[in-house]
Structure formats: structure tokens, C-alpha cells
C-alpha atoms as a PDB file:
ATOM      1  CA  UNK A   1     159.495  -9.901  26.111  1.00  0.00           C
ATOM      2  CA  UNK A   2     157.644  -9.095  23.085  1.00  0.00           C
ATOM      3  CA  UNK A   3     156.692 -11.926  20.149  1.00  0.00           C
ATOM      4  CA  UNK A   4     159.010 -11.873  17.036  1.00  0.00           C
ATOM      5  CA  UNK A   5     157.339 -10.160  14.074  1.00  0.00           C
ATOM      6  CA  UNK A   6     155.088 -12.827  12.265  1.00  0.00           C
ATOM      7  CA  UNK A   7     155.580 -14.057   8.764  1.00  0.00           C
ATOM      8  CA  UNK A   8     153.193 -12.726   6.193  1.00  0.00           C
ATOM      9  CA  UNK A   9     154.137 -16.049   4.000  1.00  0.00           C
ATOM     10  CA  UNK A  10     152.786 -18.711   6.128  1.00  0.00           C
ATOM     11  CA  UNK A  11     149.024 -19.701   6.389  1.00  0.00           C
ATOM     12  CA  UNK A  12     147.852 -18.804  10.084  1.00  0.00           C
ATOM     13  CA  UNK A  13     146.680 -20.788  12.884  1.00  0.00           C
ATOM     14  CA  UNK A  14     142.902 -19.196  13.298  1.00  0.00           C
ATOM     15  CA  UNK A  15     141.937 -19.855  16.893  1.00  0.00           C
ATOM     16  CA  UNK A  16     138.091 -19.833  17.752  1.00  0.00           C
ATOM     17  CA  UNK A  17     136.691 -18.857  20.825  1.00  0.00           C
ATOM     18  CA  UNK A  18     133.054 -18.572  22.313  1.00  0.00           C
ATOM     19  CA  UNK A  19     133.926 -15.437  24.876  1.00  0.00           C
ATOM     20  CA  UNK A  20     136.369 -12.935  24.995  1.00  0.00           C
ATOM     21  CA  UNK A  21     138.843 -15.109  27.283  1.00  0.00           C
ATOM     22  CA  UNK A  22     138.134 -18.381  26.359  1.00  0.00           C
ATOM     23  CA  UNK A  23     141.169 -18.396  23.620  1.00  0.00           C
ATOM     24  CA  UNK A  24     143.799 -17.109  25.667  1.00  0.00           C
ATOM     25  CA  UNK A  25     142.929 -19.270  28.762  1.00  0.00           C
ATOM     26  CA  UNK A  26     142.865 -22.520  26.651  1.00  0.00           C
ATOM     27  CA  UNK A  27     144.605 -21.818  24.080  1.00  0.00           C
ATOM     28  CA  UNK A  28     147.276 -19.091  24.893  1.00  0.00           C
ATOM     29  CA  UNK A  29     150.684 -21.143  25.859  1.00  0.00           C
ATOM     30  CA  UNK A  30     150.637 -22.546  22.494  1.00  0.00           C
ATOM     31  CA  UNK A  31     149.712 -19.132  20.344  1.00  0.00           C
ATOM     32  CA  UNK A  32     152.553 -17.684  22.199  1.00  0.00           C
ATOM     33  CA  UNK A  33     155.053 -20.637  20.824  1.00  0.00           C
ATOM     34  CA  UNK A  34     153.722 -20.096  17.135  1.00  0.00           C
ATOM     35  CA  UNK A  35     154.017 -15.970  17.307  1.00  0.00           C
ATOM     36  CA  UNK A  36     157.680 -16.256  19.181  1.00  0.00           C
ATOM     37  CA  UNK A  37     158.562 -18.987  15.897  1.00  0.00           C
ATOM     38  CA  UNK A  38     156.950 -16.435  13.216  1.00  0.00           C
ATOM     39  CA  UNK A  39     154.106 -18.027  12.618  1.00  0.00           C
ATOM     40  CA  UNK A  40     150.870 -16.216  12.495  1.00  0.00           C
ATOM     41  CA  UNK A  41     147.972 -16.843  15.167  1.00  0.00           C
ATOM     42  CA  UNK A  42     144.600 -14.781  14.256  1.00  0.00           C
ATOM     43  CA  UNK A  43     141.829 -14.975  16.859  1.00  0.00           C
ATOM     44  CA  UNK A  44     137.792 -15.036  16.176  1.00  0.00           C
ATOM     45  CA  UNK A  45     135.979 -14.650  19.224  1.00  0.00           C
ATOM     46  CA  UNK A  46     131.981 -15.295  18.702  1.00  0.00           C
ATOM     47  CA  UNK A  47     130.317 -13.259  21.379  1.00  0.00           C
ATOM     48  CA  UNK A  48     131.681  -9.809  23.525  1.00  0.00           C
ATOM     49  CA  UNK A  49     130.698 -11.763  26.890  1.00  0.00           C
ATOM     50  CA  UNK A  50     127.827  -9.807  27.471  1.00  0.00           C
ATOM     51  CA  UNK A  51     126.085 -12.359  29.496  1.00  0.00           C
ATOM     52  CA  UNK A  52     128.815 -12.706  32.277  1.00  0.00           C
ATOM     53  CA  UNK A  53     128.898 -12.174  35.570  1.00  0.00           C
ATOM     54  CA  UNK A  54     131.853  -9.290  35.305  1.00  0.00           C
ATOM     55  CA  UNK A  55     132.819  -7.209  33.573  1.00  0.00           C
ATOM     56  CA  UNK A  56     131.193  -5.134  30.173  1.00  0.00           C
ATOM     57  CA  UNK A  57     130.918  -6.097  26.766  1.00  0.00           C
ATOM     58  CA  UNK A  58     132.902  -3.533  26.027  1.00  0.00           C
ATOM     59  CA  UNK A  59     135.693  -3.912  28.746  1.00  0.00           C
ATOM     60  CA  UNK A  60     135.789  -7.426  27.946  1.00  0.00           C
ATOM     61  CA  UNK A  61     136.240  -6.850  24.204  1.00  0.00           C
ATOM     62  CA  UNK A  62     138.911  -4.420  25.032  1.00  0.00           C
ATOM     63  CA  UNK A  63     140.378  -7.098  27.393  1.00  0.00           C
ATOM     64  CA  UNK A  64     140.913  -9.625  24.565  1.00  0.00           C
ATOM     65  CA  UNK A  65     142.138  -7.066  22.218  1.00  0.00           C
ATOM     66  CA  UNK A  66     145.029  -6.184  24.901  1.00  0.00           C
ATOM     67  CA  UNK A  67     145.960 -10.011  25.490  1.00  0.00           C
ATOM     68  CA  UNK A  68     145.808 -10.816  21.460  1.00  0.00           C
ATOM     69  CA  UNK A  69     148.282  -7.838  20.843  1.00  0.00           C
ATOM     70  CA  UNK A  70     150.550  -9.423  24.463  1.00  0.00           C
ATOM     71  CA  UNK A  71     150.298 -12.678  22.589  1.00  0.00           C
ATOM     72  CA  UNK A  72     151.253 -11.494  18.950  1.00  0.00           C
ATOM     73  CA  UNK A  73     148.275 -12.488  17.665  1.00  0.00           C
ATOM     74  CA  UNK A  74     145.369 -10.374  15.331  1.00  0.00           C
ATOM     75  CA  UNK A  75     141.958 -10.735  16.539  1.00  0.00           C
ATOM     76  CA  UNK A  76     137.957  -9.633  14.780  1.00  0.00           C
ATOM     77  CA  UNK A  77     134.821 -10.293  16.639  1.00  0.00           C
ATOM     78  CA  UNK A  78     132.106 -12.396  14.665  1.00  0.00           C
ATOM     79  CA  UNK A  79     128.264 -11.913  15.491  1.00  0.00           C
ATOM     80  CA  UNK A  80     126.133 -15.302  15.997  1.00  0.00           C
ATOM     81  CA  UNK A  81     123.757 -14.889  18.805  1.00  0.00           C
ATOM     82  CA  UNK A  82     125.735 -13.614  21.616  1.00  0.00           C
ATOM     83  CA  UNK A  83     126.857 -15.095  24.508  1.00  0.00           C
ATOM     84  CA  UNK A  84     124.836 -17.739  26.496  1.00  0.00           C
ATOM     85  CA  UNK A  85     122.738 -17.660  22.939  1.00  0.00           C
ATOM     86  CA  UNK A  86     125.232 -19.823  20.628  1.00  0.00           C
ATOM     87  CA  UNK A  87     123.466 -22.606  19.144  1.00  0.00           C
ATOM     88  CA  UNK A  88     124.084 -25.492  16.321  1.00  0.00           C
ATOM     89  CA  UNK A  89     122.103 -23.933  13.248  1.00  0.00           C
ATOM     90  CA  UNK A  90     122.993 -23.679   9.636  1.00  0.00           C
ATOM     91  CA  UNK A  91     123.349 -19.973   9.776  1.00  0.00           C
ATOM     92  CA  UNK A  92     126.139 -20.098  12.465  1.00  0.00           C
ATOM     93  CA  UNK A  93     128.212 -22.637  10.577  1.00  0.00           C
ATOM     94  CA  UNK A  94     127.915 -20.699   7.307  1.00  0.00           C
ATOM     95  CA  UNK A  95     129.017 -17.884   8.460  1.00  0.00           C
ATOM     96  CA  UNK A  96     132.026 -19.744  10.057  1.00  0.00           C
ATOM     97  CA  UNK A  97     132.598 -21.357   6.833  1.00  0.00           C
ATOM     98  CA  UNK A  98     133.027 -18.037   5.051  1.00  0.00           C
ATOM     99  CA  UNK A  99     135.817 -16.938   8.024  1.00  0.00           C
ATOM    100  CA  UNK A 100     137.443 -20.177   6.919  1.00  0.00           C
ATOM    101  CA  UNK A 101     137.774 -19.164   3.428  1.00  0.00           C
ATOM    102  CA  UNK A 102     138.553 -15.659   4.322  1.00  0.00           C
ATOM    103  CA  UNK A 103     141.474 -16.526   6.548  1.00  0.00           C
ATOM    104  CA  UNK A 104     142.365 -19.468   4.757  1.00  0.00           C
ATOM    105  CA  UNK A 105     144.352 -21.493   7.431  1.00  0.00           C
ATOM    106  CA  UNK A 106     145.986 -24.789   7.482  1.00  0.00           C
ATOM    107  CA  UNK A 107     145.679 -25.178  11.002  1.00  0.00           C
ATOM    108  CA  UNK A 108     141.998 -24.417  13.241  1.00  0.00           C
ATOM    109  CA  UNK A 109     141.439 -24.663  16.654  1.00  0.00           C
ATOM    110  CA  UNK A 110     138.436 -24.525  18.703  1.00  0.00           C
ATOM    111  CA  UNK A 111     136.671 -25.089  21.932  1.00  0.00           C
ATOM    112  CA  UNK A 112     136.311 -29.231  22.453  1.00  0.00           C
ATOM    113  CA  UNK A 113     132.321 -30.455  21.949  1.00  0.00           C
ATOM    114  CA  UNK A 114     132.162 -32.439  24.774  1.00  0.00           C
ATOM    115  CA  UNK A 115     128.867 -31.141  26.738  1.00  0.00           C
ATOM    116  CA  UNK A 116     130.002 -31.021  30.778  1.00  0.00           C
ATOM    117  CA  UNK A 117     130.824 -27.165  30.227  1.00  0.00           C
ATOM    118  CA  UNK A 118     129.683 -23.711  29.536  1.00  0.00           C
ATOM    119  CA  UNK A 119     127.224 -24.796  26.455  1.00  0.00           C
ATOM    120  CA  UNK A 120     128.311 -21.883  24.421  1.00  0.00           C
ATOM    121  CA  UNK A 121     131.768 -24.025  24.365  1.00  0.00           C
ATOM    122  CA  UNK A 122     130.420 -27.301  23.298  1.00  0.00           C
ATOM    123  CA  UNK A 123     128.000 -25.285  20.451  1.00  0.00           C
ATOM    124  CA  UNK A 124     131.031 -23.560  19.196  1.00  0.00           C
ATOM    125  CA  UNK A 125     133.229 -26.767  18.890  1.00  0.00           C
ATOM    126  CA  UNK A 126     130.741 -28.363  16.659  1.00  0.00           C
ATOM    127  CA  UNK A 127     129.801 -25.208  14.686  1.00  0.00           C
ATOM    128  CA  UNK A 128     133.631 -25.057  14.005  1.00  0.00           C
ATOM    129  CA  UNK A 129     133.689 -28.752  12.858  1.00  0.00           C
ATOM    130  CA  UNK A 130     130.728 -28.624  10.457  1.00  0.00           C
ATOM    131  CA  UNK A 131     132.122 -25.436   9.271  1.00  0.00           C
ATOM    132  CA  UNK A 132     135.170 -27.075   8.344  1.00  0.00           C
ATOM    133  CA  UNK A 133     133.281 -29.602   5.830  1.00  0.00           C
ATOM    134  CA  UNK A 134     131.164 -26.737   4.400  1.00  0.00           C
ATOM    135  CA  UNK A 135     134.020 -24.393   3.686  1.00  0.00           C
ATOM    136  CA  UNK A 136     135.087 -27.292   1.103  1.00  0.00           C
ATOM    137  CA  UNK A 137     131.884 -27.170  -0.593  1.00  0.00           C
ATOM    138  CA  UNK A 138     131.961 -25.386  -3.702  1.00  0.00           C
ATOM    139  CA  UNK A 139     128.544 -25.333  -4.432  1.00  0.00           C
ATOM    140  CA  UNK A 140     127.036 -24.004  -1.404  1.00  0.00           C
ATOM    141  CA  UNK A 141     125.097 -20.924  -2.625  1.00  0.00           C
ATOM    142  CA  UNK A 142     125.551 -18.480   0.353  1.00  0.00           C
ATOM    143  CA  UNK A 143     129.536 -18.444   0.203  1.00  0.00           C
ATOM    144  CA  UNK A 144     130.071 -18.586  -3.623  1.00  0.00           C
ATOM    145  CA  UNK A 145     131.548 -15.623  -3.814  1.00  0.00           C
ATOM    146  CA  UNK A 146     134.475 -17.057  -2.155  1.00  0.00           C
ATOM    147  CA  UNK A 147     136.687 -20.002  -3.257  1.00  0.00           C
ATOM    148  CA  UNK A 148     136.606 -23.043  -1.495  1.00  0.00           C
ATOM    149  CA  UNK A 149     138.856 -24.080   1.297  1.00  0.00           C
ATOM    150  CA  UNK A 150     140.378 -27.277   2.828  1.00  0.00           C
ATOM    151  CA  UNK A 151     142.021 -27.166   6.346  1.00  0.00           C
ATOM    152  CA  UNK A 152     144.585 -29.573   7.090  1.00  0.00           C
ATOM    153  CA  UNK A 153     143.968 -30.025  10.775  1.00  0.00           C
ATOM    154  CA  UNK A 154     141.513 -28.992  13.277  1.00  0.00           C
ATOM    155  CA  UNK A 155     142.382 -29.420  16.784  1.00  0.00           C
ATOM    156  CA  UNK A 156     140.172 -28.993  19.889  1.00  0.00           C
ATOM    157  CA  UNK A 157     141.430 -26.875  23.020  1.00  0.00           C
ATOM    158  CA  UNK A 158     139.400 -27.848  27.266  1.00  0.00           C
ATOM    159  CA  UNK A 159     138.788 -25.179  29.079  1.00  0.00           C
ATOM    160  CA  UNK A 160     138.808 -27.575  31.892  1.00  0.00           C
ATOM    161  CA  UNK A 161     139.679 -30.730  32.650  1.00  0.00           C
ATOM    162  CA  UNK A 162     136.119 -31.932  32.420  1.00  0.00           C
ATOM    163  CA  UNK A 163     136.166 -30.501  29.021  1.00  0.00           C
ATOM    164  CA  UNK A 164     138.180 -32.903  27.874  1.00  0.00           C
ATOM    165  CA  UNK A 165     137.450 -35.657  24.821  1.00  0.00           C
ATOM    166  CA  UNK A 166     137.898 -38.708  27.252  1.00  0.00           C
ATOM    167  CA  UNK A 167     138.405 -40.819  23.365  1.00  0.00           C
ATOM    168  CA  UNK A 168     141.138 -38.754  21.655  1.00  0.00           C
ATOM    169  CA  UNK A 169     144.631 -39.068  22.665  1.00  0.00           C
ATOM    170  CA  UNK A 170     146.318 -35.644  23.196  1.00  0.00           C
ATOM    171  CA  UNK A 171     148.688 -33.824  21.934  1.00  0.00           C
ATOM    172  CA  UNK A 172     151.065 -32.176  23.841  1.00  0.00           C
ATOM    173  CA  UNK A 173     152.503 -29.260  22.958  1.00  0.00           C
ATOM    174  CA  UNK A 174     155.514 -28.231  25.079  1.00  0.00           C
ATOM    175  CA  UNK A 175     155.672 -24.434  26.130  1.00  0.00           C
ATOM    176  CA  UNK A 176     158.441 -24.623  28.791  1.00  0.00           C
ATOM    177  CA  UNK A 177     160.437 -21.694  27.612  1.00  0.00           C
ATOM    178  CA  UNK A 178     160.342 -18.733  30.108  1.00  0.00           C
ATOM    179  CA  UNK A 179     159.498 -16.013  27.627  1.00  0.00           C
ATOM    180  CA  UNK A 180     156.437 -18.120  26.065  1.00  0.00           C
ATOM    181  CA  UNK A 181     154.759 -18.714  29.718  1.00  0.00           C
ATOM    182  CA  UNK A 182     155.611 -15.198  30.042  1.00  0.00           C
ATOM    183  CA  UNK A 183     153.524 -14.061  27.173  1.00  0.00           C
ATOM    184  CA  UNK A 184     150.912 -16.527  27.898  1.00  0.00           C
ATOM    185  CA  UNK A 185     150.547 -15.411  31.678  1.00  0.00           C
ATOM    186  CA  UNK A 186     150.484 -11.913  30.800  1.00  0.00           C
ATOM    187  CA  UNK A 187     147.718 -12.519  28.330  1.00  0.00           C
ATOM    188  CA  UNK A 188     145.808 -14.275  30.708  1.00  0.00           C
ATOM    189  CA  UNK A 189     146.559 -11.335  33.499  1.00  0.00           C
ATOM    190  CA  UNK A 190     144.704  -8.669  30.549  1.00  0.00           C
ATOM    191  CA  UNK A 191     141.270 -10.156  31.615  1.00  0.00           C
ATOM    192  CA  UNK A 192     141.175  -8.558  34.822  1.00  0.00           C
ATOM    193  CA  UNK A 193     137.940  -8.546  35.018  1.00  0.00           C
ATOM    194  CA  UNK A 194     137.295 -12.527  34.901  1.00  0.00           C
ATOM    195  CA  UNK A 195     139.740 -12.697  37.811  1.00  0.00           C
ATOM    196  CA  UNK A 196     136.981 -11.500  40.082  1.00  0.00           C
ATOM    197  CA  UNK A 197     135.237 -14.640  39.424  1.00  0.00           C
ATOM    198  CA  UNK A 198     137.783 -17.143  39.990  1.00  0.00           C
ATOM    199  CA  UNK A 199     141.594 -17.284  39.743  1.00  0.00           C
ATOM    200  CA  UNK A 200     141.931 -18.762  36.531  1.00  0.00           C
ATOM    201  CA  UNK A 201     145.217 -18.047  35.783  1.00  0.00           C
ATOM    202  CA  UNK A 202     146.723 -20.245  38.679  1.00  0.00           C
ATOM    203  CA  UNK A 203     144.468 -22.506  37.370  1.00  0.00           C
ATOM    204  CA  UNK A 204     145.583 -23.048  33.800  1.00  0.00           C
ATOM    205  CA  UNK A 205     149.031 -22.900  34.859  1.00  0.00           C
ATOM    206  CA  UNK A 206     148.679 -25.475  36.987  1.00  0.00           C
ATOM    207  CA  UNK A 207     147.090 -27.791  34.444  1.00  0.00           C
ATOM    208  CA  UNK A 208     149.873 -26.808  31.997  1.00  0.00           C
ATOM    209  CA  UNK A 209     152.314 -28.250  35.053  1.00  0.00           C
ATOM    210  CA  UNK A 210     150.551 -31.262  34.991  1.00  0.00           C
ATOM    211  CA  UNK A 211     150.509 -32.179  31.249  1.00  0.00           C
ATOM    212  CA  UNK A 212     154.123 -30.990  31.076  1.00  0.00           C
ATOM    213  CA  UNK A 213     154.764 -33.602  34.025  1.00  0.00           C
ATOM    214  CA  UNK A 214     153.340 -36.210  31.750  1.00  0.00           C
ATOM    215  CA  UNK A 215     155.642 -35.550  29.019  1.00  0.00           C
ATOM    216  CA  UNK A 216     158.881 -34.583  31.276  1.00  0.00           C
ATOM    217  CA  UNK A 217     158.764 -31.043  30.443  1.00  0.00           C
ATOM    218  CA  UNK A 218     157.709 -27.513  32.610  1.00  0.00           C
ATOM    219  CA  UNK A 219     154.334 -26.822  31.089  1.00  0.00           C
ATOM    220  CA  UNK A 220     152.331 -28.279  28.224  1.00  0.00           C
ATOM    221  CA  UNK A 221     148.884 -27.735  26.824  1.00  0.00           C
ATOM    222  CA  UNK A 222     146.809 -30.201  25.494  1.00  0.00           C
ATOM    223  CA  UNK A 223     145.095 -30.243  21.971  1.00  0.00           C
ATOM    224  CA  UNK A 224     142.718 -32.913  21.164  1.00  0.00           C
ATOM    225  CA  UNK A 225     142.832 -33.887  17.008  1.00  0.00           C
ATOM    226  CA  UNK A 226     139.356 -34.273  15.293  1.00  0.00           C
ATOM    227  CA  UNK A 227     140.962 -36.681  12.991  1.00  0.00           C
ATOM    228  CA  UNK A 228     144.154 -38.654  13.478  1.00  0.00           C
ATOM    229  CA  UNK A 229     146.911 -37.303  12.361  1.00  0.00           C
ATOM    230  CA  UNK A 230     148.693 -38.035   9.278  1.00  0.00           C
ATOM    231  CA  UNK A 231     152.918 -37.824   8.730  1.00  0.00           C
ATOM    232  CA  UNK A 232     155.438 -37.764   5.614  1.00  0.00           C
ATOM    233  CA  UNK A 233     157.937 -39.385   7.564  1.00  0.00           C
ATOM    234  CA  UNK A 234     158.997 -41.455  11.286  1.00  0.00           C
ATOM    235  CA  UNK A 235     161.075 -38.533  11.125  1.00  0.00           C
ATOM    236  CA  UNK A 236     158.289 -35.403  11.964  1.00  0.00           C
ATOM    237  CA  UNK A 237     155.893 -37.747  14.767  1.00  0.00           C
ATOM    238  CA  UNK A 238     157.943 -35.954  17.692  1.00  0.00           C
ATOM    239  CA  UNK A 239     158.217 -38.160  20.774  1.00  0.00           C
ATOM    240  CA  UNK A 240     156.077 -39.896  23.416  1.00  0.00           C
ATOM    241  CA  UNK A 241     154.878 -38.718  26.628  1.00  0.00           C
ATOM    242  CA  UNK A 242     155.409 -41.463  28.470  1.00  0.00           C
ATOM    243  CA  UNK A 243     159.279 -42.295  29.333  1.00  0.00           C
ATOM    244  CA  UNK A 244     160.266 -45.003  28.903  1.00  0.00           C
END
């Protein structure tokens, strides 16, 4: 089932990743939920995976283009260092910064910092939080051409569960609906060529079973806050995981 068409009038979500997969894997369930509600997703993936066991740069960059479009998402490829090669420089975060003020979104996600992963993960979460503050800056001389921008959120996404922050609370975002694990699985299924290293769609699914057993749902997906979160109203907190 395909996505309804997105709104042009809302600010997107802008989704990070550090490989071509890395987005959809982590990430996926919930871009599916914001396309199928109207809500624009837009994806910036920081290498073309040339460094990886399978697959080509350029099969892999097609791969990610295929499961953006299943996913109802828009996607660009930014150049850093490549893959293996991302590192925590001034450079890299500029240039980050200036994606954040092209884009403009309320809402950012990225890979979580914690180190026991694929470094290029960790690197990218941090790049993605310093660029945050620097996007705000309007006196930094390399993006002045650009106004300044303030997100409202950033949230980080595990790849695994060793990936994730053991001292932020999660988030749960619930994805139980048929048609949004649909979309997310079928995304997942466009990186054929990652599935020759391990089976990582069973994988995520099954970790999405287990957070959604936590809150008393099918499947959820965890996002980890950078900052805590902040609410008009008693009204708009949701509910708690744990029933009571």
C-alpha cells in the first residue's frame, strides 16, 4: 500500500544516516507512520557504503533511493569522508549545519553516539548534535549566506540494542498498523544486498516486537531524546509503557 501524498505545509522530519541502510533499518517503522499521516520525512545519508562488505556504491545508493521512494520519503547524498572515514571535525558539522538550514526541520533524527558500534554511527550522532547548535549561530562565517535555524527536537535512533543510550529514557513510538510495517519491511527488503551479510530484517522486526511488548502494542521503535522533552499541556504527553 503506497504512503499518502505528503504535505508541502509542514516542516519535515530530516533523518540522518551514516550508510545507505542505516535510516531505513533504524529508523524506517516510524518514517513510514509520518509519510502515511502527511507529514514529510527527507533522508541525508553521509557516505554511498563504499567500504562494505556487499554490495557497490552504486547499487547501494540505488538501494536506498528504492526504499526512500517505498517509504514516502525524499532522499540527497552528502559527501564527508566516506564510509569507514567519518570523523568529529569542524568541517563535517558545518556542512551539516548548512543541511539544517537548508531543510529547515522541526524535528532531526540521527544515529545514537554511544561508541559499542560501527564508529561511523557514533561520529555521525555527534556531528548531528553539534550541528544542531551551530545551525543557530548567526555569525558563523562559512554558512552566512543562509539564515539561521533552531530545531525543536533531535532524537537519536540504535541500530542495535547495544547502540542504545543506557541514560535516556525512550520513546516509543507505536507502528502496529499493518500497512506501516508493511512499508517499513518492504523498505528494509530494497537492500538486498546487505541481506547477504546478515538477516537484518528479522532482526529489526523482532526488536520492534519487543519494544511494542513493553508498551502493549505489535511493534514499536525506540527514539532516544537529546534533551528532555518539553509539553503545552498533560493533555499531548501520550501514555506510559508500563501498565499499570
Amino acid at each position: 500500500m503506497k504512503p499518502t501524498r505528503n504535505s508541502p505545509d509542514l516542516p519535515p522530519t530530516l533523518a540522518f544516516g551514516a550508510h545507505p541502510d542505516d535510516i531505513e533499518f533504524g529508523f524506517g517503522g516510524v518514517a513510514a507512520t509520518e509519510t502515511w499521516a502527511k507529514r514529510r520525512v527527507h533522508f541525508a545519508v553521509c557516505s554511498s557504503g563504499e567500504s562494505g562488505t556487499n554490495g557497490t556504491p552504486k547499487q547501494r545508493m540505488a538501494e536506498a533511493k528504492k526504499a526512500a521512494g517505498l517509504l514516502g520519503a525524499t532522499i540527497e547524498f552528502v559527501k564527508l569522508a566516506g564510509d569507514a572515514h567519518l570523523e568529529v571535525c569542524v568541517p563535517h558539522t558545518i556542512r551539516l549545519a548548512e543541511i539544517l538550514r537548508r531543510i529547515r526541520p522541526e524535528v532531526v533524527v540521527a544515529p545514537s553516539p554511544v561508541e559499542n558500534q560501527h564508529p561511523d554511527h557514533a561520529c555521525l550522532g555527534k556531528l548531528v548534535r553539534d550541528a544542531a547548535r551551530l545551525a543557530r549561530f548567526g555569525g558563523l562565517q562559512e554558512l552566512r549566506g543562509q539564515p539561521p535555524h533552531a530545531i525543536k527536537q533531535l532524537f537519536f535512533y540504535a541500530m542495535s540494542p547495544e547502540a542504545e543510550p543506557a541514560n535516556i529514557t525512550p520513546v516509543l513510538i507505536d507502528i502496529s498498523a499493518p500497512e506501516i510495517v508493511a512499508m517499513w519491511t518492504a523498505a528494509m527488503k530494497a537492500h538486498a544486498s546487505q541481506m547477504l551479510t546478515r538477516n537484518y530484517i528479522d532482526f529489526q522486526l523482532t526488536r520492534a516486537r519487543l519494544f511494542g511488548a513493553r508498551a502493549g502494542v505489535d511493534y514499536a521503535i525506540a527514539l532516544f531524546p537529546n534533551e528532555p522533552l518539553v509539553f503545552d499541556s498533560l493533555a499531548n504527553v501520550g501514555r506510559g509503557a508500563r501498565q499499570f
